[in-house]
PDB file of N, CA and C in Angstrom:
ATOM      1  N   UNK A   1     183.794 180.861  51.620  1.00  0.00           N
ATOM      2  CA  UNK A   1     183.325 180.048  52.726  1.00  0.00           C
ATOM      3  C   UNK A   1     184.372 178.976  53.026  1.00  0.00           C
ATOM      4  N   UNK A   2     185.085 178.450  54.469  1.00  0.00           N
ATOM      5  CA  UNK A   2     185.559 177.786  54.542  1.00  0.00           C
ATOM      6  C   UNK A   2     185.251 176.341  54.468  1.00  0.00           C
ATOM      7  N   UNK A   3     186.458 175.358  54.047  1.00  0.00           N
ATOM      8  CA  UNK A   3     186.191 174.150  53.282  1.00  0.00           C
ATOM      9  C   UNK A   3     185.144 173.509  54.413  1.00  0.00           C
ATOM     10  N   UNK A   4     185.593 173.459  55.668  1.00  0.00           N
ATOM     11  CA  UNK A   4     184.907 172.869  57.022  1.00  0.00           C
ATOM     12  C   UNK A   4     183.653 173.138  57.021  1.00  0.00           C
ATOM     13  N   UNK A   5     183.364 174.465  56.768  1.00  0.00           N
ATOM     14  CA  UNK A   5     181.957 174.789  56.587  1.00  0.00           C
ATOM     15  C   UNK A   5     180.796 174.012  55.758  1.00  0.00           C
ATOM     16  N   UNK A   6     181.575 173.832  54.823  1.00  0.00           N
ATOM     17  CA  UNK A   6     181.253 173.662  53.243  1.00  0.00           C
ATOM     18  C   UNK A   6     181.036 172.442  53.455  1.00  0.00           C
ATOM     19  N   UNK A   7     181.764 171.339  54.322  1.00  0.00           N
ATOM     20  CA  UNK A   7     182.143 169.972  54.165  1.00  0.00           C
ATOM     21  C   UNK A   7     180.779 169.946  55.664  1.00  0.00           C
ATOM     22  N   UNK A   8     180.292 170.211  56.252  1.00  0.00           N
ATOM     23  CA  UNK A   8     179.408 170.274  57.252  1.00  0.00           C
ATOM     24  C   UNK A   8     178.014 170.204  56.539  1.00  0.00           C
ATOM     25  N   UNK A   9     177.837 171.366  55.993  1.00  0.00           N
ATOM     26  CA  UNK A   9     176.543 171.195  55.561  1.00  0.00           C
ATOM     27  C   UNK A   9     176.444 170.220  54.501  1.00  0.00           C
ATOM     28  N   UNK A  10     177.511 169.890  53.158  1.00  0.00           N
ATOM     29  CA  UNK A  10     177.168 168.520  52.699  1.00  0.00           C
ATOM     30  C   UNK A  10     176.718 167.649  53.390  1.00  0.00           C
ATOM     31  N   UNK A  11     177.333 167.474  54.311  1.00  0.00           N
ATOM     32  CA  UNK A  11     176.782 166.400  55.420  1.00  0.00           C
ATOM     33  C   UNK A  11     175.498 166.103  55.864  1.00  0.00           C
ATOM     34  N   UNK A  12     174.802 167.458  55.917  1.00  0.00           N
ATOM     35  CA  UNK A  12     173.484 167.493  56.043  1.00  0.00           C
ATOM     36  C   UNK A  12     172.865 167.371  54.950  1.00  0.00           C
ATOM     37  N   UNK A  13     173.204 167.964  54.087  1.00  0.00           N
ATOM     38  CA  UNK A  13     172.407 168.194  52.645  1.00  0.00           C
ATOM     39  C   UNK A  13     172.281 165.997  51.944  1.00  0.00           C
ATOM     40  N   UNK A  14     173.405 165.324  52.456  1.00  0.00           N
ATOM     41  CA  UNK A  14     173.774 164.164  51.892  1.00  0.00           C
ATOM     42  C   UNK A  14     172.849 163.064  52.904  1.00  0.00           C
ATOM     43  N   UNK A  15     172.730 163.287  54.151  1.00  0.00           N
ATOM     44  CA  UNK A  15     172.228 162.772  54.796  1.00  0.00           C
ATOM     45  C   UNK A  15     170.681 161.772  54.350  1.00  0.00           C
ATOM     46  N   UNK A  16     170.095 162.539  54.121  1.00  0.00           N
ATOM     47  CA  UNK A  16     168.967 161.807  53.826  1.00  0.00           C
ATOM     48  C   UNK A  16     169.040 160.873  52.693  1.00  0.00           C
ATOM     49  N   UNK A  17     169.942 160.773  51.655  1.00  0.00           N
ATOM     50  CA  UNK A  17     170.229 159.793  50.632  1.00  0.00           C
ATOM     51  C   UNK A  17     171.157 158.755  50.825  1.00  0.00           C
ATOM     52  N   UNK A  18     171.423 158.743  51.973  1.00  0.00           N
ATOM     53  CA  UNK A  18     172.308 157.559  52.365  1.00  0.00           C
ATOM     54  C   UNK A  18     171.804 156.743  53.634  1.00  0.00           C
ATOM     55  N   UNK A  19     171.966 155.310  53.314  1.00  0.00           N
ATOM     56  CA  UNK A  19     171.570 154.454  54.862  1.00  0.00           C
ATOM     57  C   UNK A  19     172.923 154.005  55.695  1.00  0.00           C
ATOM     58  N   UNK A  20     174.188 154.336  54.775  1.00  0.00           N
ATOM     59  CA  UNK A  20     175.150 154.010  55.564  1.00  0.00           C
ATOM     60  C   UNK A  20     175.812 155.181  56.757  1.00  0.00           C
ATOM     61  N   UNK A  21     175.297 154.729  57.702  1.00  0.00           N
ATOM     62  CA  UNK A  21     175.243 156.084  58.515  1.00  0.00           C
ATOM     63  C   UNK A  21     176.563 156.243  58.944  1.00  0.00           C
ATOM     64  N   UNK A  22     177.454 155.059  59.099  1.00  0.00           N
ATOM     65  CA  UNK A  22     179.007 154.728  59.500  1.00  0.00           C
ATOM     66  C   UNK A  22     179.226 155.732  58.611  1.00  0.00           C
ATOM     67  N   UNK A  23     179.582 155.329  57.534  1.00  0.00           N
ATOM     68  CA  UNK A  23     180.341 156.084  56.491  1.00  0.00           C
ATOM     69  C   UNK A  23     179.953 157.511  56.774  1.00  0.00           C
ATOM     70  N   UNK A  24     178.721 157.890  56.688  1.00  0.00           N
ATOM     71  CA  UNK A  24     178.230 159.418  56.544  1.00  0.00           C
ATOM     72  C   UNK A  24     179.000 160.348  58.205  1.00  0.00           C
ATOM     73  N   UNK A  25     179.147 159.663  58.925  1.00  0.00           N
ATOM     74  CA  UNK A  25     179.726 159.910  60.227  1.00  0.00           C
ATOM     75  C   UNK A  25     181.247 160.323  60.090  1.00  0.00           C
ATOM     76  N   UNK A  26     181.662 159.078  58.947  1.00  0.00           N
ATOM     77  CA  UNK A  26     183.236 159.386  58.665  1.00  0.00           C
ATOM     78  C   UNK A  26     183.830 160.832  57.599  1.00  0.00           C
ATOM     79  N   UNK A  27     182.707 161.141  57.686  1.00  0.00           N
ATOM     80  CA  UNK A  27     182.340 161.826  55.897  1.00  0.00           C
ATOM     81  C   UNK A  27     183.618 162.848  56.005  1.00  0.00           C
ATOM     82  N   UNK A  28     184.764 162.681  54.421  1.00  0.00           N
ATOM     83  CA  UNK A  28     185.851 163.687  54.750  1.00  0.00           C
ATOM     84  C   UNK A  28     185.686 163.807  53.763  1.00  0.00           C
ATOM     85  N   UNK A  29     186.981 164.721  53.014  1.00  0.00           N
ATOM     86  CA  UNK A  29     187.360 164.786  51.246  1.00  0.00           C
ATOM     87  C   UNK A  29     187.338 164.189  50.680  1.00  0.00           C
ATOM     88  N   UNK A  30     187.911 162.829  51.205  1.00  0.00           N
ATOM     89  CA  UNK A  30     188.244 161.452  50.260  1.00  0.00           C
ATOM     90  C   UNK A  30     186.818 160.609  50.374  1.00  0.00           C
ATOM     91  N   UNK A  31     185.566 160.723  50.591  1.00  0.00           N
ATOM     92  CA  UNK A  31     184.245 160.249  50.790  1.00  0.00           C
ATOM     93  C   UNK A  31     184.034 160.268  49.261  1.00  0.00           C
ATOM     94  N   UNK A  32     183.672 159.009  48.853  1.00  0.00           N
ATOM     95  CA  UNK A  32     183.257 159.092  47.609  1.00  0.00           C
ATOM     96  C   UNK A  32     181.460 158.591  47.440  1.00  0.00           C
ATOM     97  N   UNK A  33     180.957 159.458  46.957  1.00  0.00           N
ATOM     98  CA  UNK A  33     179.069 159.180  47.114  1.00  0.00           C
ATOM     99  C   UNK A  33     178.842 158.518  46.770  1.00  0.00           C
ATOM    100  N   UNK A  34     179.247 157.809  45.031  1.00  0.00           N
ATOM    101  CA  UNK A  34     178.328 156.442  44.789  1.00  0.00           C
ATOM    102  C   UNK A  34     179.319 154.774  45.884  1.00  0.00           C
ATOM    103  N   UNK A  35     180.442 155.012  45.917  1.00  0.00           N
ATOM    104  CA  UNK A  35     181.512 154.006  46.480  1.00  0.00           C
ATOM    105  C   UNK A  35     180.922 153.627  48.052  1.00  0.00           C
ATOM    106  N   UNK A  36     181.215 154.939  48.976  1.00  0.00           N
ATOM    107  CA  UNK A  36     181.412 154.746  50.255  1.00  0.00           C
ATOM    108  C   UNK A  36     179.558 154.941  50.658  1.00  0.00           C
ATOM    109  N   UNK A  37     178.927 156.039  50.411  1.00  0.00           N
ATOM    110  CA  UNK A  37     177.899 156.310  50.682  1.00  0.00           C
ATOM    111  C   UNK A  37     176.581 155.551  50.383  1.00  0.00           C
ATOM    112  N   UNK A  38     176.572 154.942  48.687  1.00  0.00           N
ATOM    113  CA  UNK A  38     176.083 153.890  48.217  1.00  0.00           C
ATOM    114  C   UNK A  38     174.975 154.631  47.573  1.00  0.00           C
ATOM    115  N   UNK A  39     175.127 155.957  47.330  1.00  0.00           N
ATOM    116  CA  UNK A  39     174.034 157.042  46.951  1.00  0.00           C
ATOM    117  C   UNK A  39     173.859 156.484  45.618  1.00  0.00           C
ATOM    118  N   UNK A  40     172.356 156.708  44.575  1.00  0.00           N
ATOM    119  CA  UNK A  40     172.588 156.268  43.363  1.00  0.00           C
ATOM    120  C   UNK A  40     172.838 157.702  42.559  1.00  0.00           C
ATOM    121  N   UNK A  41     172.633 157.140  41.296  1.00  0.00           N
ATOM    122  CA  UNK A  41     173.411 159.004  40.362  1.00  0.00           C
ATOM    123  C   UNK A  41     172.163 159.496  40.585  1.00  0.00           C
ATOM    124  N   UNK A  42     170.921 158.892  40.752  1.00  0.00           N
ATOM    125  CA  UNK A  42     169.678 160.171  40.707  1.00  0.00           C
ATOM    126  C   UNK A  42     169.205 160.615  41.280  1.00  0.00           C
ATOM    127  N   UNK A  43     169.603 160.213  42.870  1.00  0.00           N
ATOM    128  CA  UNK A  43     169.930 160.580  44.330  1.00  0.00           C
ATOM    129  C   UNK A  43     170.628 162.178  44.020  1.00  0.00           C
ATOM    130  N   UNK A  44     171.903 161.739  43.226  1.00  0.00           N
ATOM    131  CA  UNK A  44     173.199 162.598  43.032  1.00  0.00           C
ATOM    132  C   UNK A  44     171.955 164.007  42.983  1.00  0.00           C
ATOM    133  N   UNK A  45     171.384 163.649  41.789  1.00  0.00           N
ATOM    134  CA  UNK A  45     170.919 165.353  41.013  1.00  0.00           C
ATOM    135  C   UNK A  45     170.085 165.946  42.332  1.00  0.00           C
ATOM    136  N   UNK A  46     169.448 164.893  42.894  1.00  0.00           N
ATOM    137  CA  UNK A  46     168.519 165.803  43.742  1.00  0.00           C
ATOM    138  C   UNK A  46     170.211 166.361  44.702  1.00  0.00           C
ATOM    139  N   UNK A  47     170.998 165.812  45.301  1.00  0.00           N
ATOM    140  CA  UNK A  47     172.011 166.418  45.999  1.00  0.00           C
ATOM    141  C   UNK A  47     172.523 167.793  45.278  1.00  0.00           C
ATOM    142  N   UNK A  48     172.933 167.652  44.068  1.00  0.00           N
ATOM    143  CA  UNK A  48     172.919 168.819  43.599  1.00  0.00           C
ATOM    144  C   UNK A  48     172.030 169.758  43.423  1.00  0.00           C
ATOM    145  N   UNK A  49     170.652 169.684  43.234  1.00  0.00           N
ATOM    146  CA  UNK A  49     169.383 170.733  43.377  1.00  0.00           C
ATOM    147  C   UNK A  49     169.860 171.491  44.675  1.00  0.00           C
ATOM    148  N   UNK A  50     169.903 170.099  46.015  1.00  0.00           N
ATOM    149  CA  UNK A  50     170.129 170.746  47.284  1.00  0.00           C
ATOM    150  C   UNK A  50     171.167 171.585  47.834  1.00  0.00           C
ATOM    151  N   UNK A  51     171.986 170.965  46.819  1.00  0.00           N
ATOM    152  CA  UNK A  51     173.287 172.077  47.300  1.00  0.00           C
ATOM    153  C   UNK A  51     172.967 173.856  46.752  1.00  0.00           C
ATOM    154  N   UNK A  52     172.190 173.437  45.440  1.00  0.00           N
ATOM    155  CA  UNK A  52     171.967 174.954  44.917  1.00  0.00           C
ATOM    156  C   UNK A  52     171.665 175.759  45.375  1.00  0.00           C
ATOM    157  N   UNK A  53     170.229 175.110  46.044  1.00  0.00           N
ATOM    158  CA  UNK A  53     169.194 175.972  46.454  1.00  0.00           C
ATOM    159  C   UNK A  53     170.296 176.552  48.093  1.00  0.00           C
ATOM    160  N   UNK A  54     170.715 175.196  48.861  1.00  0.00           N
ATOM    161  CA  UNK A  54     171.485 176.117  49.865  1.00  0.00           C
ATOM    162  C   UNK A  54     172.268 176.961  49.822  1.00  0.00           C
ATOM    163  N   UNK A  55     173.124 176.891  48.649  1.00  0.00           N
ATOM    164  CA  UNK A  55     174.274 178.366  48.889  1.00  0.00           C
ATOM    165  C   UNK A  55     174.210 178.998  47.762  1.00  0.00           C
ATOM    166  N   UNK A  56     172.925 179.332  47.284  1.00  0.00           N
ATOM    167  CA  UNK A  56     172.719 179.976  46.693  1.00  0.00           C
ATOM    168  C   UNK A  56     173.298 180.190  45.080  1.00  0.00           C
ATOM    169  N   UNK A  57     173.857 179.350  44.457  1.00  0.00           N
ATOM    170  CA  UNK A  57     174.661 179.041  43.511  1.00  0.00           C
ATOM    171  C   UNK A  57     173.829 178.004  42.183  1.00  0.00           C
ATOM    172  N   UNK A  58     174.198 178.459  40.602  1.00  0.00           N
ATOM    173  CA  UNK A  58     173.819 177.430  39.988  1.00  0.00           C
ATOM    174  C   UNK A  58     174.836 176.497  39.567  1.00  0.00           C
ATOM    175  N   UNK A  59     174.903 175.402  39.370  1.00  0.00           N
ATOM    176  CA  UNK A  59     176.037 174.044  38.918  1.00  0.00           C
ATOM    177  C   UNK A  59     175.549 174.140  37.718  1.00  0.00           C
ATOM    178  N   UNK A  60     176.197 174.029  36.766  1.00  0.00           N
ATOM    179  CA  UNK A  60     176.135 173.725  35.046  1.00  0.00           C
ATOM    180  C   UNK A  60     176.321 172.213  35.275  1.00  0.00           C
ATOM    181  N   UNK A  61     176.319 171.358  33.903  1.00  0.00           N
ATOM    182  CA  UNK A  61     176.514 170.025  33.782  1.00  0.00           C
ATOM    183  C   UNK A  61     177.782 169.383  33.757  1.00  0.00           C
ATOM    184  N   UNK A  62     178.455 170.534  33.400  1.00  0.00           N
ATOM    185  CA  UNK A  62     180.232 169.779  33.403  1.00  0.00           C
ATOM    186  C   UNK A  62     180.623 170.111  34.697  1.00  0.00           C
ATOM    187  N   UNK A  63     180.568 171.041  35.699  1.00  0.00           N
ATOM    188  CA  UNK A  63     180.397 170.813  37.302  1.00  0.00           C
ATOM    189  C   UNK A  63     179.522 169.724  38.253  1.00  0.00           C
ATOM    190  N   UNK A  64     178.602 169.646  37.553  1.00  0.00           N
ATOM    191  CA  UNK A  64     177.820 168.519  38.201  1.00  0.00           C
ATOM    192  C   UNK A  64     178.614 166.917  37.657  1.00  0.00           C
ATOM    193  N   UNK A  65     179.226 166.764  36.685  1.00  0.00           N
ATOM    194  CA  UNK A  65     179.874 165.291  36.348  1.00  0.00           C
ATOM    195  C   UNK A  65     181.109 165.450  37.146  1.00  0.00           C
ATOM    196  N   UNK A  66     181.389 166.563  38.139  1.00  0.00           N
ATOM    197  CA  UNK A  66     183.005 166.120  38.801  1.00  0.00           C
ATOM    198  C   UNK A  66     182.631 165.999  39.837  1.00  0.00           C
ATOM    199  N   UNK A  67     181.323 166.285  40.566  1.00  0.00           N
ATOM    200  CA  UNK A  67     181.173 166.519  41.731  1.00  0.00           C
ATOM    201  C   UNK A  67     180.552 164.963  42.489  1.00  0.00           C
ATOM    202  N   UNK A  68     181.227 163.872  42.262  1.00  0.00           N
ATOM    203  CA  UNK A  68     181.376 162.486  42.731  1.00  0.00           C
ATOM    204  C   UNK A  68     181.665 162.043  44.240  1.00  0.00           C
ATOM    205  N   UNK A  69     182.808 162.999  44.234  1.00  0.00           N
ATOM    206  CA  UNK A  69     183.533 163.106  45.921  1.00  0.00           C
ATOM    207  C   UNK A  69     183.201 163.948  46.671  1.00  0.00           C
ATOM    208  N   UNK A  70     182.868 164.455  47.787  1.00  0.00           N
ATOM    209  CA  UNK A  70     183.066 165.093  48.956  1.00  0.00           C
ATOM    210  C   UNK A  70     184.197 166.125  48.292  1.00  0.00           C
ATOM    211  N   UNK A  71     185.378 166.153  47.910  1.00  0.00           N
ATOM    212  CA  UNK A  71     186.540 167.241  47.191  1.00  0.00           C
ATOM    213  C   UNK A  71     186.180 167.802  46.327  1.00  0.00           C
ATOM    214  N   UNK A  72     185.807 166.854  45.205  1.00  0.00           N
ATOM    215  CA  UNK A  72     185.562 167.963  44.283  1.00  0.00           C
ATOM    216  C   UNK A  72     184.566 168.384  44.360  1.00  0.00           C
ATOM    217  N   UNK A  73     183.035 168.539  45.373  1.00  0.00           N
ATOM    218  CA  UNK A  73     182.105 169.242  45.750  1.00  0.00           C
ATOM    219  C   UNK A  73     182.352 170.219  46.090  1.00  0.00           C
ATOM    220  N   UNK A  74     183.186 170.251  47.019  1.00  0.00           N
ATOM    221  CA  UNK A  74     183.649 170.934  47.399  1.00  0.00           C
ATOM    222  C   UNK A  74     184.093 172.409  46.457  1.00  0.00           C
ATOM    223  N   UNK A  75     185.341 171.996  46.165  1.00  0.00           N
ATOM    224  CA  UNK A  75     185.887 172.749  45.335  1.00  0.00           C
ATOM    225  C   UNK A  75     184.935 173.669  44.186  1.00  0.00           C
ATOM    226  N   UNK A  76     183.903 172.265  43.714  1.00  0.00           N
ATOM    227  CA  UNK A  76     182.936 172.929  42.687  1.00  0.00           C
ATOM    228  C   UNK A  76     181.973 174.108  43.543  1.00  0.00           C
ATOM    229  N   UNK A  77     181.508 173.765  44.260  1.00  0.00           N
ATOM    230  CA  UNK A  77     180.747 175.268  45.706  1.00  0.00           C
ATOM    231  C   UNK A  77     181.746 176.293  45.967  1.00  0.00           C
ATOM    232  N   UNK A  78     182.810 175.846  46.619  1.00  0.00           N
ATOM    233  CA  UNK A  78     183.915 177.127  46.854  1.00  0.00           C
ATOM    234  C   UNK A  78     183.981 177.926  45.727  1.00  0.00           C
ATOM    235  N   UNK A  79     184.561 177.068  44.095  1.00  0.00           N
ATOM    236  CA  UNK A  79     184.351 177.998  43.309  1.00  0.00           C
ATOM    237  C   UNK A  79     183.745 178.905  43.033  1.00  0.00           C
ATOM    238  N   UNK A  80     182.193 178.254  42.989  1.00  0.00           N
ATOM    239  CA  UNK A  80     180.823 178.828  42.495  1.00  0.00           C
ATOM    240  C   UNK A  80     180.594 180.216  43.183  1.00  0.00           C
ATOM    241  N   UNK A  81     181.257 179.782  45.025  1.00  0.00           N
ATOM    242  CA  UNK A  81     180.540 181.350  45.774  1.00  0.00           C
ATOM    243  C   UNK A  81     181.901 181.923  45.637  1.00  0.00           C
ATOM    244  N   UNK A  82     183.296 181.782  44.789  1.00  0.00           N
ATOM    245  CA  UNK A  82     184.200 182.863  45.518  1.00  0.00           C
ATOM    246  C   UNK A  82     183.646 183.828  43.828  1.00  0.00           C
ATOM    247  N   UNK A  83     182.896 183.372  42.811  1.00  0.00           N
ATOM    248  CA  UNK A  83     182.307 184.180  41.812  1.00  0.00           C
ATOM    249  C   UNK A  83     183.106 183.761  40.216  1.00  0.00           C
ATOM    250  N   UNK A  84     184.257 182.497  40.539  1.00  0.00           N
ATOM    251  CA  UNK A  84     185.062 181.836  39.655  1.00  0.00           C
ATOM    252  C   UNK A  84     184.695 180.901  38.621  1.00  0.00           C
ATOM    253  N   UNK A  85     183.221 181.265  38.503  1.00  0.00           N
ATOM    254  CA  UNK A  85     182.655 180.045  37.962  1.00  0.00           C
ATOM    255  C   UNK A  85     183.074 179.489  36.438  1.00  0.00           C
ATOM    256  N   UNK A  86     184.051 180.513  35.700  1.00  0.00           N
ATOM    257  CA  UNK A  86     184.394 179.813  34.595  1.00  0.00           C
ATOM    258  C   UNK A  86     185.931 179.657  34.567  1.00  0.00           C
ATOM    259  N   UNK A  87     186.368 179.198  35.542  1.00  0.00           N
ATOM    260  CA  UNK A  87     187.409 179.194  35.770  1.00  0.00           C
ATOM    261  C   UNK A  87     187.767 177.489  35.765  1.00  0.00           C
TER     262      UNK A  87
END
């Protein structure tokens, strides 16, 4: 799935845990969730439930502690669906 794609629906999926709507508007790679967004970590897990359930993928716990930024979400989903998951 392309990164754009990928970086779109975070957007949606992130939406509802954030009040800073500026930031969420600006939302790129370098978006960091607890910094820019102001999300808390237990916000985070439900974001990660949501990401699961959308693309169909499970996150282990040492994927879920990198997945802080907008990038390495990224990266951690791309992985997950190109089937690389222990990589």
């Amino acid at each position: 799935m392309d990164r754009l794609l990928i970086i779109g629906e975070l957007k949606a999926i992130v939406s509802p845990y954030t009040e800073e709507r500026s930031k969420l508007e600006e939302l790129s790679e370098d978006t960091d969730f607890l910094k820019d967004l102001k999300i808390n970590s237990a916000n985070l897990v439900d974001i990660v439930l949501d990401i699961e359930e959308k693309f169909g993928i499970e996150v282990d716990n040492d994927s879920m502690a990198k997945m802080l930024t907008v990038r390495a979400t990224v990266e951690v989903v791309a992985q997950k669906l190109s089937g690389d998951a222990g990589q």
